[in-house]
Protein backbone atom coordinates (compact mmCIF):
# COMPACT_ATOMS: atom_id res chain seq x y z
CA UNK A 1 -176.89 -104.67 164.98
CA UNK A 2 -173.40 -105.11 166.61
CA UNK A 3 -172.77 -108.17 168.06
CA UNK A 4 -170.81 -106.76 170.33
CA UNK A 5 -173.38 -105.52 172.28
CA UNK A 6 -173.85 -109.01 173.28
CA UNK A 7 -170.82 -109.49 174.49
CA UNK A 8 -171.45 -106.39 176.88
CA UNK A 9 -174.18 -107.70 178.22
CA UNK A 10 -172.91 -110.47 179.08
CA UNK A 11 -169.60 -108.88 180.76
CA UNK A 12 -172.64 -107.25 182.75
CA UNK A 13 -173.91 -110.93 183.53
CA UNK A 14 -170.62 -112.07 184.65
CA UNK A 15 -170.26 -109.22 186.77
CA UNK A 16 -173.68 -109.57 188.52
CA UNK A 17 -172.98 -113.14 188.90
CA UNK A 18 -169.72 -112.91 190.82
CA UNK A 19 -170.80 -111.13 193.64
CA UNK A 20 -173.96 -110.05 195.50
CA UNK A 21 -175.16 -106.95 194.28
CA UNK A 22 -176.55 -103.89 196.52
CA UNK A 23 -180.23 -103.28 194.50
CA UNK A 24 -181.03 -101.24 197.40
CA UNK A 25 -180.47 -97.90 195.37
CA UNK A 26 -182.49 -98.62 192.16
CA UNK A 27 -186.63 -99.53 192.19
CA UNK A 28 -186.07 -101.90 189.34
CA UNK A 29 -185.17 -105.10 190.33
CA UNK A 30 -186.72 -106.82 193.42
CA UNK A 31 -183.80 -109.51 194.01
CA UNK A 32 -180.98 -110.51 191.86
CA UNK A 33 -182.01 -113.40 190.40
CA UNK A 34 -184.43 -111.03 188.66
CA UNK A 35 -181.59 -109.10 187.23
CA UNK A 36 -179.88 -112.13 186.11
CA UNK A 37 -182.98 -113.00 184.22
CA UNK A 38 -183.08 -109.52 182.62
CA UNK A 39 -179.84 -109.61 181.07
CA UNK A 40 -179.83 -112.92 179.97
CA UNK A 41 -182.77 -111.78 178.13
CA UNK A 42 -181.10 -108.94 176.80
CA UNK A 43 -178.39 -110.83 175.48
CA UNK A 44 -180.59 -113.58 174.09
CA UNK A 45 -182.95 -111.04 172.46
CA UNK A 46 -179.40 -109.42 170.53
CA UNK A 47 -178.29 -112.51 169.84
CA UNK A 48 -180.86 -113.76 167.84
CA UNK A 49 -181.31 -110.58 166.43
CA UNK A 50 -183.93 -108.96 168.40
CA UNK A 51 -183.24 -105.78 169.47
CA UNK A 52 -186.89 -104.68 170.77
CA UNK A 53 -185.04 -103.93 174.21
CA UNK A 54 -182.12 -102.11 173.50
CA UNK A 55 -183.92 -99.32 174.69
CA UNK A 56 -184.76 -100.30 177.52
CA UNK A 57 -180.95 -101.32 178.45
CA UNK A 58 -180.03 -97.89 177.56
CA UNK A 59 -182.55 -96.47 179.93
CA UNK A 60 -180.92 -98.41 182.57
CA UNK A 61 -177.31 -97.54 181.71
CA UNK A 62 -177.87 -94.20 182.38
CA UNK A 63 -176.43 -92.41 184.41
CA UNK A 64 -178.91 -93.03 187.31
CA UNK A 65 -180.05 -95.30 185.82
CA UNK A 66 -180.56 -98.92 187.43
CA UNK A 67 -177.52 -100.63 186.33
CA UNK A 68 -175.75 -97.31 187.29
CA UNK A 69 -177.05 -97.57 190.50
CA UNK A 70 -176.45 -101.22 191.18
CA UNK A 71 -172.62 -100.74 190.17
CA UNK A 72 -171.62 -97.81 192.10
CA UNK A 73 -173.35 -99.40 195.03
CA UNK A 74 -171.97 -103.18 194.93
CA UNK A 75 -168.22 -101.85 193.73
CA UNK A 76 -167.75 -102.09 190.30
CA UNK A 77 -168.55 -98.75 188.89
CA UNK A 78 -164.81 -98.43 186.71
CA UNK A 79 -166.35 -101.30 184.35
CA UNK A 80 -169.76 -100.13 184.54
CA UNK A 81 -168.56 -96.85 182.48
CA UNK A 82 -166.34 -98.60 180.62
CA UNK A 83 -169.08 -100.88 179.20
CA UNK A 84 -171.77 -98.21 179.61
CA UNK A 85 -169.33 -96.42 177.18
CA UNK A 86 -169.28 -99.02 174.75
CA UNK A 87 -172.39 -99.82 174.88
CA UNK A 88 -173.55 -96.03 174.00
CA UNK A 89 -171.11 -95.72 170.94
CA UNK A 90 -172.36 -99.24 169.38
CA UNK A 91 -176.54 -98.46 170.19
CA UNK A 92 -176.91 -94.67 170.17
CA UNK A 93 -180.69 -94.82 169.54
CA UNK A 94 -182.91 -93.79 171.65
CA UNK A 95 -184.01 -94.66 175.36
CA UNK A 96 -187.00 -95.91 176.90
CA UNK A 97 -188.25 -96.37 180.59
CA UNK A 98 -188.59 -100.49 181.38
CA UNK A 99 -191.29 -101.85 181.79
CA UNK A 100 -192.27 -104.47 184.79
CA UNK A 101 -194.74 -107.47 183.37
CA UNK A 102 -198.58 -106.92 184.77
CA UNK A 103 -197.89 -102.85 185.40
């Protein structure tokens, strides 16, 4: 596994952190701290190794997907696709619909 694709997700992190996001657009995440915790996750997971959710990241890097979503509407949709990008050449396996805990 690349370790770059931690370093992606965490360029996501830094992005989510420096401004509120607009979630209104995606059914995902209920409030941002809630999308912090999912990428910090991600990038812990790859970090150590782990890449059970790498599918699940792709799913929401989509196009239309819920990080898709969240960047077009809060104003940073140039680096989404830029990292989206990246992100797609280093993991092109396959994707997978997240999953919310309990459903």
């Amino acid at each position: 596994m690349d370790p770059r694709l931690a370093d992606i997700i965490d360029e996501l992190l830094a992005i989510v952190r420096a401004h509120p996001q607009d979630l209104d657009w995606q059914p995902h995440y209920d409030d941002q701290q809630e999308l912090e915790h999912d990428l910090r996750d991600h990038s812990a997971r790859v970090r150590s190794g782990d890449p059970s959710r790498l599918a699940e990241l792709k799913f929401s890097l989509l196009p239309t997907g819920d990080l898709n979503e969240i960047a077009l509407s809060s104003g940073w949709g140039d680096a989404y696709v830029r990292l989206a990008d990246e992100f797609d050449r280093l993991y092109p396996g396959p994707a997978s619909p997240p999953r919310k805990p309990g459903r």
